[in-house]
Protein backbone atom coordinates (compact mmCIF):
# COMPACT_ATOMS: atom_id res chain seq x y z
CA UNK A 1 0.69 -20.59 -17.84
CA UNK A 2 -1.61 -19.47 -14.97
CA UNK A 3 -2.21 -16.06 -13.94
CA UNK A 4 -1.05 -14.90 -10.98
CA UNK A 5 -2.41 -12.70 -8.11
CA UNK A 6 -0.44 -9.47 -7.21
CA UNK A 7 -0.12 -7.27 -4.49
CA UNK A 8 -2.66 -4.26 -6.08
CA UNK A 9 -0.64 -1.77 -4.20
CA UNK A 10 2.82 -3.21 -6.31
CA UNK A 11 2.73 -0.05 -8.80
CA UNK A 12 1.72 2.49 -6.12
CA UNK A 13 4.52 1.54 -4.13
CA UNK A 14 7.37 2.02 -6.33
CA UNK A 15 5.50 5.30 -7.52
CA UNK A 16 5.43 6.59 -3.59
CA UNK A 17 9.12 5.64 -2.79
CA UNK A 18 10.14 7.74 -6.21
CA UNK A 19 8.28 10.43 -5.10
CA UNK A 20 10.01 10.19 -1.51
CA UNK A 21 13.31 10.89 -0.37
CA UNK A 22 15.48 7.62 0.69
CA UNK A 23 15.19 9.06 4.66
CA UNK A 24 11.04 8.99 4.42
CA UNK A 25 11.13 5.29 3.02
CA UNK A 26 11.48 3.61 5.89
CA UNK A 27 8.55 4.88 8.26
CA UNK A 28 6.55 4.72 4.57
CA UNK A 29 7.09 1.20 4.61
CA UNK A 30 5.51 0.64 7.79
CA UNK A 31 2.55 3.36 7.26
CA UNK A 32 2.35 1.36 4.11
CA UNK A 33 2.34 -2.46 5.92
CA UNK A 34 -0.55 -0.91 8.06
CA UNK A 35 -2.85 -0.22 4.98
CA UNK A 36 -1.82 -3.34 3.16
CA UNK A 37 -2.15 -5.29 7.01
CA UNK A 38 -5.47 -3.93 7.85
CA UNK A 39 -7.65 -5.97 9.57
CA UNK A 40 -10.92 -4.63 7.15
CA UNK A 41 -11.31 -1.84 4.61
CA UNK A 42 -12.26 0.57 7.46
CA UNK A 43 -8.56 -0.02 9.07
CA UNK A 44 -7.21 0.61 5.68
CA UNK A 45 -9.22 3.45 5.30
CA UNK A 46 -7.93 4.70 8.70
CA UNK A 47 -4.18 3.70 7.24
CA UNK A 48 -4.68 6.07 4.83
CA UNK A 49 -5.48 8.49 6.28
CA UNK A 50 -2.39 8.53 9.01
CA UNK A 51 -0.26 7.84 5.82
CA UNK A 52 -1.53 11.08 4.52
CA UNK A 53 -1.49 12.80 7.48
CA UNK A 54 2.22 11.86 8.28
CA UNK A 55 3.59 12.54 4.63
CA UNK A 56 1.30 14.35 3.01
CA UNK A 57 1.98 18.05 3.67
CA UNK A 58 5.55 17.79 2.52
CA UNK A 59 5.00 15.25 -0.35
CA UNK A 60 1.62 15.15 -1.53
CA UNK A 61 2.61 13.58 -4.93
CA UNK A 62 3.97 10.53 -3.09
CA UNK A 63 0.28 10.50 -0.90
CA UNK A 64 -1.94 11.01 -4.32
CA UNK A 65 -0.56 7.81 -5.27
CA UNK A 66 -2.41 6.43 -2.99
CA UNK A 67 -5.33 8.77 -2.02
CA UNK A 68 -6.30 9.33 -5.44
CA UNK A 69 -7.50 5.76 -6.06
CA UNK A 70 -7.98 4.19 -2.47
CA UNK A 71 -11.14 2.41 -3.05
CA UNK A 72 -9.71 0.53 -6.18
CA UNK A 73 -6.53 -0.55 -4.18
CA UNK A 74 -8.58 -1.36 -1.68
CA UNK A 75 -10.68 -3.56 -3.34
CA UNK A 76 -9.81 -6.41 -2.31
CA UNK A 77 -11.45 -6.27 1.13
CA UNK A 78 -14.62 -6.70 -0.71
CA UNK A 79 -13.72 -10.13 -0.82
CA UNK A 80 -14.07 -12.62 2.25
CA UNK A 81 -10.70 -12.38 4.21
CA UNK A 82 -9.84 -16.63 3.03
CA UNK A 83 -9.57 -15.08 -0.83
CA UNK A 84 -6.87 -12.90 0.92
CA UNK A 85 -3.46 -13.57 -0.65
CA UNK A 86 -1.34 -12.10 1.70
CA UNK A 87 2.18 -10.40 0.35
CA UNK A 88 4.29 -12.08 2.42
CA UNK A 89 2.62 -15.77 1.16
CA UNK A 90 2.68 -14.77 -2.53
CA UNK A 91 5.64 -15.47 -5.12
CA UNK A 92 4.81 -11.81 -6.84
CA UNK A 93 5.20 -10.22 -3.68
CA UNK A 94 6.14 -6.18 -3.80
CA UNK A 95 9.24 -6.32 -2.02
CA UNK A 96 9.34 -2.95 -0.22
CA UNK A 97 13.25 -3.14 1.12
CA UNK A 98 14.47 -1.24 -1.58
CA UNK A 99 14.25 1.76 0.14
């Protein structure tokens, strides 16, 4: 069996929607597709931030999820862009519609 790739923001994700209520899940899907969707780490960065900005004074337990350990989940961009899987493309994908 070979390992597969996974989104690194799949356990963050279901950790912010649990920490949101059902109305905030969908604009934190698409704060979310803009860190995940960045063009480079400094976009991500900049995702972030406006997803911390936008949520964070009324849930900051849903934003810590991701603030606390941005540079691990964003990673990845360390990597040149063609190592890339994107989430859409991959079987394990997170599937953020559940909100």
């Amino acid at each position: 069996m070979q390992p597969h790739l996974i989104n690194p923001l799949q356990s963050p994700v279901t950790r912010i929607f649990t920490a949101l209520p059902k109305s905030a899940h969908p604009g934190a899907k698409k704060a979310l597709a803009e860190i995940w969707n960045a063009e480079d780490k400094d976009h991500a960065r900049a995702a972030v931030r406006a997803f911390d900005k936008l949520y964070g004074a009324k849930w900051p337990k849903a934003t810590a999820k991701i603030t606390d350990d941005v540079e691990e989940l964003l990673a990845f961009y360390d990597y040149p862009a063609e190592h890339w899987i994107p989430a859409h493309d991959h079987p394990h994908r997170v599937d953020l519609r559940h909100g």
